[in-house]
Protein backbone atom coordinates (compact mmCIF):
# COMPACT_ATOMS: atom_id res chain seq x y z
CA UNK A 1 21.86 -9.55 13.57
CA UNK A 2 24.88 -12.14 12.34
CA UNK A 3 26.07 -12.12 9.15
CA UNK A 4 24.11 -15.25 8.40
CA UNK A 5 21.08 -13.92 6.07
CA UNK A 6 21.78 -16.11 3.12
CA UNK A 7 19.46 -17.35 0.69
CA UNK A 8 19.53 -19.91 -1.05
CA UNK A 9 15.54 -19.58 -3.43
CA UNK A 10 14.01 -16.64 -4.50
CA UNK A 11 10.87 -17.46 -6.51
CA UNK A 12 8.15 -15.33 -8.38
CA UNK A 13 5.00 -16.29 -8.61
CA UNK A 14 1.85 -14.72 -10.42
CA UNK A 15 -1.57 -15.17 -9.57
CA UNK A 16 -4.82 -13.26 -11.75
CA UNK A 17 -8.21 -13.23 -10.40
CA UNK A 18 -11.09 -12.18 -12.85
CA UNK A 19 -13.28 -9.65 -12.08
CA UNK A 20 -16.93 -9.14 -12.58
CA UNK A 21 -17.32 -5.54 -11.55
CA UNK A 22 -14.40 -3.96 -12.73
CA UNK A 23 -12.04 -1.60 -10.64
CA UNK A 24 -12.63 2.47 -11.88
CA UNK A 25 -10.00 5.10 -11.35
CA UNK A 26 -9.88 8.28 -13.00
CA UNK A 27 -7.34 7.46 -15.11
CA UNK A 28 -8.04 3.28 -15.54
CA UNK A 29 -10.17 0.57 -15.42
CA UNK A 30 -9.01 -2.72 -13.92
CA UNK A 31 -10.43 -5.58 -15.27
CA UNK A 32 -8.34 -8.28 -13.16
CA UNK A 33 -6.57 -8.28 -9.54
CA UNK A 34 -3.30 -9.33 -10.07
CA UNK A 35 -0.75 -10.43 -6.98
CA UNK A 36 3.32 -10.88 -7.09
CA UNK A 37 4.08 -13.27 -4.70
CA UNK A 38 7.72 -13.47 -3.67
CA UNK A 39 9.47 -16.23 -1.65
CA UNK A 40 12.61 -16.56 0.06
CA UNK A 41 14.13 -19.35 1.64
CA UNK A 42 17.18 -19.61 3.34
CA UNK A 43 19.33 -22.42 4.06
CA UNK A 44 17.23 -23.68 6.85
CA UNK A 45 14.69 -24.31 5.04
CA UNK A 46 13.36 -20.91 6.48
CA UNK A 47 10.59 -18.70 4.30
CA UNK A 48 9.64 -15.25 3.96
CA UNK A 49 6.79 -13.77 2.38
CA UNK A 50 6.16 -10.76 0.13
CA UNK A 51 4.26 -8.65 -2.59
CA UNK A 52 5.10 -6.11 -5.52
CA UNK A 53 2.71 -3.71 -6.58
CA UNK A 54 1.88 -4.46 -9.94
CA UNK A 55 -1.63 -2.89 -10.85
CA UNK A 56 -0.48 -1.02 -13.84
CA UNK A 57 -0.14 -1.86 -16.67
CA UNK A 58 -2.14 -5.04 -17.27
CA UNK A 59 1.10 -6.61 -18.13
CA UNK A 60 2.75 -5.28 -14.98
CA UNK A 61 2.96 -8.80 -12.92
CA UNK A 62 4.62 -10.68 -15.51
CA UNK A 63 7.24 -7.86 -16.17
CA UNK A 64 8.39 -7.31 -12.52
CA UNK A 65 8.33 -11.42 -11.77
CA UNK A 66 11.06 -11.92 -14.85
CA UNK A 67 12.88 -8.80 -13.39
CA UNK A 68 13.30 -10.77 -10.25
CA UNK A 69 13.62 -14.24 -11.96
CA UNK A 70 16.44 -12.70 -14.04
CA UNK A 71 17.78 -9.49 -12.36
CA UNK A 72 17.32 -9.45 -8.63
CA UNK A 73 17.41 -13.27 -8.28
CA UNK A 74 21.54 -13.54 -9.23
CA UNK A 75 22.38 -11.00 -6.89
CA UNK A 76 20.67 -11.93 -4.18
CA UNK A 77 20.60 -15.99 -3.96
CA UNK A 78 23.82 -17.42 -2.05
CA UNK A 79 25.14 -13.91 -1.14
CA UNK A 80 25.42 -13.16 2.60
CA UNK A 81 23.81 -10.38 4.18
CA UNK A 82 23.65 -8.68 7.68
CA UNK A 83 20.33 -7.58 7.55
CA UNK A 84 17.12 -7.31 5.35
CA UNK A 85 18.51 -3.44 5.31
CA UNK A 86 22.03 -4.76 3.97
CA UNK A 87 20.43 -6.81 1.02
CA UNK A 88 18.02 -3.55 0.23
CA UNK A 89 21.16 -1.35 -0.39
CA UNK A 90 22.97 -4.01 -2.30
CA UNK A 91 20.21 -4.80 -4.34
CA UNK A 92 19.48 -1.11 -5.26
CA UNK A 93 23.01 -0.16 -5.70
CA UNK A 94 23.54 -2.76 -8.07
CA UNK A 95 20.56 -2.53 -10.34
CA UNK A 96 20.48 1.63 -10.15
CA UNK A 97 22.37 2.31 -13.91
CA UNK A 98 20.32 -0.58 -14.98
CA UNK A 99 16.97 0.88 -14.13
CA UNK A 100 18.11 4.11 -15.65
CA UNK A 101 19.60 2.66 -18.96
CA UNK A 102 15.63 0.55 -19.38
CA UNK A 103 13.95 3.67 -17.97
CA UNK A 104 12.89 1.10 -15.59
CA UNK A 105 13.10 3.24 -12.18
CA UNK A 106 9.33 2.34 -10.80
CA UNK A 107 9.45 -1.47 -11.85
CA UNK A 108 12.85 -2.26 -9.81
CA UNK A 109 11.87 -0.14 -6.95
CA UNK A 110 8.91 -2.15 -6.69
CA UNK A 111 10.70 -5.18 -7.44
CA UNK A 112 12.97 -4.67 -4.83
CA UNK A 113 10.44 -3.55 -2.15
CA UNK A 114 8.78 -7.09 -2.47
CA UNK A 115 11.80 -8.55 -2.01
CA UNK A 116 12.65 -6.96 1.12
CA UNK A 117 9.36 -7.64 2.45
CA UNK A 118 9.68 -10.92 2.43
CA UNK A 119 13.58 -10.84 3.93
CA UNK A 120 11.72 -9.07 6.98
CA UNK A 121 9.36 -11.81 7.18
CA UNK A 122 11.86 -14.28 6.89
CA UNK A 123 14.07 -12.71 9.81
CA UNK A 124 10.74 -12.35 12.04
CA UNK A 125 10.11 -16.16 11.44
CA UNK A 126 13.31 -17.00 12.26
CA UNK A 127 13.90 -14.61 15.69
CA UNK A 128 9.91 -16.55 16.25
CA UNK A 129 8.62 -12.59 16.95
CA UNK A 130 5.60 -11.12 15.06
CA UNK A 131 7.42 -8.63 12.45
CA UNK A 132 5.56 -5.36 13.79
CA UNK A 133 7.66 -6.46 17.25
CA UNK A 134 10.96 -6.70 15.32
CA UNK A 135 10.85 -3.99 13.92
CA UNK A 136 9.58 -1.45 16.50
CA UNK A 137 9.57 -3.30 20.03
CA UNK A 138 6.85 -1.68 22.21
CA UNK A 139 4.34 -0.91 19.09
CA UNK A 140 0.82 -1.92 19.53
CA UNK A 141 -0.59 -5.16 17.02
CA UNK A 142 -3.98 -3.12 16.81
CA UNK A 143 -4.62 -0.94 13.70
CA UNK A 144 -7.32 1.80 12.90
CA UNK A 145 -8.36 0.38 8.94
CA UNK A 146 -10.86 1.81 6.95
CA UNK A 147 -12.40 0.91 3.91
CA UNK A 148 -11.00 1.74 0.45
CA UNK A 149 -11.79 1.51 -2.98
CA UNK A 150 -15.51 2.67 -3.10
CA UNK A 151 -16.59 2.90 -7.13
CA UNK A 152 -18.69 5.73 -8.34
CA UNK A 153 -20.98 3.29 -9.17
CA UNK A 154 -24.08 2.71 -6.28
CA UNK A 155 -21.46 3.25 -3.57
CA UNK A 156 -23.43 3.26 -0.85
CA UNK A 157 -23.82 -0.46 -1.05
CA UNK A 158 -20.71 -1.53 -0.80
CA UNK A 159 -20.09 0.74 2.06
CA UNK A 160 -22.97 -0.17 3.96
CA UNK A 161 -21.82 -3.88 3.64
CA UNK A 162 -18.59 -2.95 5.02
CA UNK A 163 -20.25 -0.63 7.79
CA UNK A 164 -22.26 -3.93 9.12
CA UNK A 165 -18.66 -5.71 8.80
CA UNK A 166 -16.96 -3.13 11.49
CA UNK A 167 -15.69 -0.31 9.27
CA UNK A 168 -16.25 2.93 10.60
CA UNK A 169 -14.39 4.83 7.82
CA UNK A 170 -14.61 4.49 4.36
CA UNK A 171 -12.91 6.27 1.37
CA UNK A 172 -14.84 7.26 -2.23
CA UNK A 173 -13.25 7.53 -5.97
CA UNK A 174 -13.64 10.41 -7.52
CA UNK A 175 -13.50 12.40 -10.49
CA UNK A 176 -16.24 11.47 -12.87
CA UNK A 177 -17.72 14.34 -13.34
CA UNK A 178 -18.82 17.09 -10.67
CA UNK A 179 -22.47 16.33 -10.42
CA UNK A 180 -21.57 12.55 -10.01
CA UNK A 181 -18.69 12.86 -7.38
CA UNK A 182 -21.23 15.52 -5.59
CA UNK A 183 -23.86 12.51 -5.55
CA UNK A 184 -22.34 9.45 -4.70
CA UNK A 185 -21.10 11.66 -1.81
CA UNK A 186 -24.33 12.79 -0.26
CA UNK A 187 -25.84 9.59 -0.72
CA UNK A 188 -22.94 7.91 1.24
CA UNK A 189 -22.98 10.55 3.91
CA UNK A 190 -26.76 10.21 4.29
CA UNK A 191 -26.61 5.97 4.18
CA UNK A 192 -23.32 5.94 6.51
CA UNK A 193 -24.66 8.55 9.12
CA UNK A 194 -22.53 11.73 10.49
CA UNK A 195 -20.89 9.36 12.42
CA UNK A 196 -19.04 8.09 10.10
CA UNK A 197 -15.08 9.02 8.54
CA UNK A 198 -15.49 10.13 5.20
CA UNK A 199 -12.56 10.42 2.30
CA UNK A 200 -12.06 10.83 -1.12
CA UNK A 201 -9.32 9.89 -3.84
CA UNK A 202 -9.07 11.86 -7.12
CA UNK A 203 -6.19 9.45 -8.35
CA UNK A 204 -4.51 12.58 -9.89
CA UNK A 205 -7.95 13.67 -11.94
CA UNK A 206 -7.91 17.39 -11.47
CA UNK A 207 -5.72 20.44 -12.59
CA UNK A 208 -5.60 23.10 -9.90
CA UNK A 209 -8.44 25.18 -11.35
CA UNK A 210 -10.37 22.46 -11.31
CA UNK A 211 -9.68 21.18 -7.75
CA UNK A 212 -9.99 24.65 -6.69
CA UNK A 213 -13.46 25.00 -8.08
CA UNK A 214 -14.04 21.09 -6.32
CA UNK A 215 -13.07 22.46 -2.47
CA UNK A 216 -16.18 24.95 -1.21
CA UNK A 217 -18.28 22.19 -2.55
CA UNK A 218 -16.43 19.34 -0.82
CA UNK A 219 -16.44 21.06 2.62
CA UNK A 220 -20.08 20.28 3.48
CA UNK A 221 -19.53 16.56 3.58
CA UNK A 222 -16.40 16.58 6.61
CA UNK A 223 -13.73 14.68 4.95
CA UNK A 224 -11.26 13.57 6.51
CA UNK A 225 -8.85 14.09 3.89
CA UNK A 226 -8.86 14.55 -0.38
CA UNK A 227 -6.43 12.20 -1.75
CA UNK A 228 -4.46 12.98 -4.84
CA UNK A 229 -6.32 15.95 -6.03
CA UNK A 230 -3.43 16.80 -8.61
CA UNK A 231 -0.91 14.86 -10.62
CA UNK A 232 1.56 13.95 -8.36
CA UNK A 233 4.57 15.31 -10.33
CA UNK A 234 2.70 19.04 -10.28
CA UNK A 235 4.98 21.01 -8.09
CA UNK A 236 4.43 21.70 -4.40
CA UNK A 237 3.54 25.37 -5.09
CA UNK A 238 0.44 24.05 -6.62
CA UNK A 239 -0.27 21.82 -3.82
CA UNK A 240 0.09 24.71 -1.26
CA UNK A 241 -2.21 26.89 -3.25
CA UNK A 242 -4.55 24.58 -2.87
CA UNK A 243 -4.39 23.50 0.79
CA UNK A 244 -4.36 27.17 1.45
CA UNK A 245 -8.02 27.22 0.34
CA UNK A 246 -9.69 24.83 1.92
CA UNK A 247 -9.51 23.29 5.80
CA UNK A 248 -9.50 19.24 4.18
CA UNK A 249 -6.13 17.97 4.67
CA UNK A 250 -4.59 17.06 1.59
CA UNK A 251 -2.96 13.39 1.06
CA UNK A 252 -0.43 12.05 -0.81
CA UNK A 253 2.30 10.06 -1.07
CA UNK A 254 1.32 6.69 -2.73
CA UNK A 255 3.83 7.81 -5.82
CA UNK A 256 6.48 9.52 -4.25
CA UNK A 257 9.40 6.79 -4.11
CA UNK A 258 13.12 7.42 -1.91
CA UNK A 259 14.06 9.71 1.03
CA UNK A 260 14.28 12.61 -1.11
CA UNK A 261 10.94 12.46 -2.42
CA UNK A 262 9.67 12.05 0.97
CA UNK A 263 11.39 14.88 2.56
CA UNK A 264 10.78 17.33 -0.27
CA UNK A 265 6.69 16.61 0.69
CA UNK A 266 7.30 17.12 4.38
CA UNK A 267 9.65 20.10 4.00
CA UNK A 268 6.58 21.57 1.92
CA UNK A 269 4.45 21.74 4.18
CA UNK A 270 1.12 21.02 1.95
CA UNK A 271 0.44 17.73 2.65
CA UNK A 272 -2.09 16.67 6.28
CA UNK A 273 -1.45 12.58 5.66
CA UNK A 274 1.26 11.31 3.91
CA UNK A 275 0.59 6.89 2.08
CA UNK A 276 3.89 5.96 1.67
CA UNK A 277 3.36 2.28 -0.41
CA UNK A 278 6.09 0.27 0.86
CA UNK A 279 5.16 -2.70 -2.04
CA UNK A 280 5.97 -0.19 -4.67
CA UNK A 281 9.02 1.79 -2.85
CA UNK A 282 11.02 0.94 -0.26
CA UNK A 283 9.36 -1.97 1.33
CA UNK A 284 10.11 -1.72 5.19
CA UNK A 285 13.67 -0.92 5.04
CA UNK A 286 12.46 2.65 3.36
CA UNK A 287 9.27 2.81 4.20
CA UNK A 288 9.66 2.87 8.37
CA UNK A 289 12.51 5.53 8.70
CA UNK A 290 9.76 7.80 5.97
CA UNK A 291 6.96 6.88 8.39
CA UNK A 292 8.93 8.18 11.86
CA UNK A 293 9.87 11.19 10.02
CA UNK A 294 6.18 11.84 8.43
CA UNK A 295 4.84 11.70 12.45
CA UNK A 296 7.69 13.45 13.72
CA UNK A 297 7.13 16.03 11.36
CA UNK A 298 3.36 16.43 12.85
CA UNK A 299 1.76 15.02 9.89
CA UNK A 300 -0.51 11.49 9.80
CA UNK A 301 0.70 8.54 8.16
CA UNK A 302 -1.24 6.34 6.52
CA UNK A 303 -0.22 3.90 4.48
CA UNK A 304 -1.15 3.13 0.83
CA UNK A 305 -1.93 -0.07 -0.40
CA UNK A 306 -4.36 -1.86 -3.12
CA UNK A 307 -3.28 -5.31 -4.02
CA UNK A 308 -3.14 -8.89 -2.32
CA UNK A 309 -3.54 -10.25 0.83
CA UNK A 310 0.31 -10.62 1.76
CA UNK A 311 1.42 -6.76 0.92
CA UNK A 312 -2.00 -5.63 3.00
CA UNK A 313 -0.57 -7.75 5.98
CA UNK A 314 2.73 -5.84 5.49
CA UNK A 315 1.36 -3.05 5.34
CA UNK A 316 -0.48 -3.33 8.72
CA UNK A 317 3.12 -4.50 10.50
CA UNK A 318 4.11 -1.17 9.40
CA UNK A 319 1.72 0.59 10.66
CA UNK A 320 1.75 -1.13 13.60
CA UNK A 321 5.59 -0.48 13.75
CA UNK A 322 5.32 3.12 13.57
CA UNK A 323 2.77 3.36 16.49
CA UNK A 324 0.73 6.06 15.01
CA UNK A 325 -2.76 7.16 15.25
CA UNK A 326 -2.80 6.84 11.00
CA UNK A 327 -5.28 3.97 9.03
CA UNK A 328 -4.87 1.05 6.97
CA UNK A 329 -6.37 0.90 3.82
CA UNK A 330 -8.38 -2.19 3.10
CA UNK A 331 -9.89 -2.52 -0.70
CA UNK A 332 -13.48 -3.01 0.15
CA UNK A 333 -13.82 -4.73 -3.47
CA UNK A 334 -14.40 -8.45 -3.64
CA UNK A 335 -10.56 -9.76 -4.33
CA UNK A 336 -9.76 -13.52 -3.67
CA UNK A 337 -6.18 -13.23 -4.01
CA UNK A 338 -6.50 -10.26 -0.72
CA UNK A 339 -9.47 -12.32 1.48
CA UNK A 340 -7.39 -15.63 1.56
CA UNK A 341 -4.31 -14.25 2.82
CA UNK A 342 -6.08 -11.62 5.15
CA UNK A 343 -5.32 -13.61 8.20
CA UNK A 344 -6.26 -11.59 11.73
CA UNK A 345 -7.34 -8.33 9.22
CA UNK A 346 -10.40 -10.96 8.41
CA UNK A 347 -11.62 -9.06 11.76
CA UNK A 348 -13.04 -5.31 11.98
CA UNK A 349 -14.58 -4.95 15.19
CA UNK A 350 -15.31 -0.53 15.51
CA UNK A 351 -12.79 0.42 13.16
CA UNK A 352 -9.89 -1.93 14.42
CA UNK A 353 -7.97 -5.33 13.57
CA UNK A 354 -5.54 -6.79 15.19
CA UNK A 355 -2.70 -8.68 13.90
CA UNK A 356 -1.87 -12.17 15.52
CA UNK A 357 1.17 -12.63 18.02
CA UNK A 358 2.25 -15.38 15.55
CA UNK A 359 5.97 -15.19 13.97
CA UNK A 360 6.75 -12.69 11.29
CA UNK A 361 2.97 -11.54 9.12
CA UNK A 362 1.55 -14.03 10.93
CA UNK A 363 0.16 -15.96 7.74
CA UNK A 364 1.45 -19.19 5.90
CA UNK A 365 0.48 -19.27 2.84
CA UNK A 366 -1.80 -22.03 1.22
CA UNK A 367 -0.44 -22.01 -2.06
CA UNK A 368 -3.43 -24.25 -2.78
CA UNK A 369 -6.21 -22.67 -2.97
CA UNK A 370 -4.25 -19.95 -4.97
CA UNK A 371 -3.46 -22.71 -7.92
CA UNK A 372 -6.42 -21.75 -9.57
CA UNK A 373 -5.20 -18.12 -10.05
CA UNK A 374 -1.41 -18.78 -10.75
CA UNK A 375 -0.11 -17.99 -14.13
CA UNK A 376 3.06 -18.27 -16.17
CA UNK A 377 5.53 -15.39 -16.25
């Protein structure tokens, strides 16, 4: 690439849909979906599109927005880049005492990763190639998905919904309480069929006596993997003790954030799938390198993601990039500001979508019908 990746806009925008069944983890309720839109233009008039994570804390959105308005903004805008890569580096070099001195780390990480995002998109749009082709010419535009997000509350409807929709894998929350997790999955096993790829996410719930007490009566229901079983900042010791006592691969990787992090997991040896997020680290200048050495390392990679419709598109590209045999993970919850930006992931047919041969994510967005959902920052 020339040395001609300027830009000239970078805008934040926040958008907050209401919920009326809220979102249950095992350590949060959501009560709203929020999104973090980011835009970049270049001098052309050229724009790319991307996402920050910003689930948690309520107030999350707002925050990261004003750290890009203010922060990111001034030393991006009118600075010439070589590459999507070049502006990632600059941008983290530059804001890395500043994010220690606010104890900011995780909110300028994920800043940053939207950002990139949408330089990528903005490149793709540019070079007219769909951005899974940029980055990894020869990948394949179709992607296993499954779907994600099930609440312990009558989760078997949801999932059968999604079943009649195309999904042929489909991932539970739990960690409400033995008898209830034990439940909700024998009811979904029984209304899904044995047919039918089966996980679970703990969202860091357990200690390791606790897991450890979870895993001979987890093993009768075939996961395919236990997500988060442990806090993710426990040390890898614990994480081997556990994998050594139980044939479900464990997965993780969601809140790990930089190479380091990454390689530490792999070099460990605990971990059977490994959900980078690239809207809250990395974005795809991170994320891809982690997700060629996650498969080269033997291990599946499947990416993590829970938020809008522009970071799930993203998150497909990379997974399309990498040209593994991993999922994407599609929140099965109703989420307005994720179904109108969908684009080709509007279509499961057995287990699959396929992303359009259209420039860069392959979705314009109609700021539109967002309006209704955009708030000030």
């Amino acid at each position: 690439m020339s040395r001609d990746l300027a830009i000239r806009r970078l805008t934040a925008r926040v958008y907050r849909s209401p919920l009326q069944q809220p979102v249950t983890t095992s350590f949060g309720v959501m009560r709203d979906r929020p999104m973090l839109l980011v835009e970049a233009e270049d001098g052309d008039g050229t724009r790319g599109w991307g996402e920050v994570w910003c689930n948690f804390p309520a107030v999350g959105a707002e925050h990261r927005a004003r750290l890009i308005d203010s922060v990111l903004s001034p030393l991006l805008v009118a600075q010439p880049f070589a590459s999507p890569a070049d502006a990632f580096r600059h941008l983290t070099r530059k804001t890395a005492v500043l994010a220690l001195q606010s104890g900011e780390p995780g909110p300028f990480a994920q800043a940053i990763a939207g950002v990139d995002i949408a330089l990528w998109d903005l490149v793709a749009r540019r070079a007219g190639t769909p951005l899974w082709r940029v980055l990894q010419d020869g990948g394949s535009p179709s992607v296993r998905v499954y779907a994600s997000g099930l609440n312990p509350d009558a989760p078997e409807i949801l999932a059968a919904q999604k079943q009649r929709e195309g999904f042929t894998a489909f991932k539970l929350k739990v960690g409400f309480g033995t008898d209830r997790d034990l439940a909700n999955l024998g009811t979904l096993r029984d209304t899904l069929g044995d047919a039918a790829r089966l996980m679970i996410d703990a969202n860091q719930g357990w200690d390791l006596d606790a897991a450890l007490n979870m895993l001979p009566r987890l093993e009768p229901f075939r996961l395919d993997w236990l997500e988060e079983p442990l806090r993710a900042d426990r040390p890898w010791e614990d994480w081997r003790t556990l994998q050594s006592h139980t044939p479900i691969a464990l997965a993780a990787g969601e809140n790990l954030a930089g190479e380091a992090a990454f390689a530490a997991a792999l070099e460990a040896g605990a971990l059977g799938v490994v959900q980078p997020d690239l809207a809250k680290w990395g974005g795809f200048t991170g994320c891809l390198p982690v997700a060629r050495r996650i498969l080269a390392a033997g291990v599946r990679f499947c990416p993590h993601y829970l938020g809008g419709g522009i970071g799930l598109l993203a998150s497909a590209h990379l997974l399309a990039a990498a040209g593994s045999g991993g999922m994407l993970e599609i929140d099965a919850n109703p989420n307005p500001l994720r179904t109108c930006l969908l684009g080709p992931l509007h279509d499961i047919t057995e287990g699959r979508a396929t992303l359009a041969a259209t420039p860069g994510l392959g979705l314009e967005p109609d700021l539109g019908p967002l309006s209704a959902f955009l708030v000030r920052h």
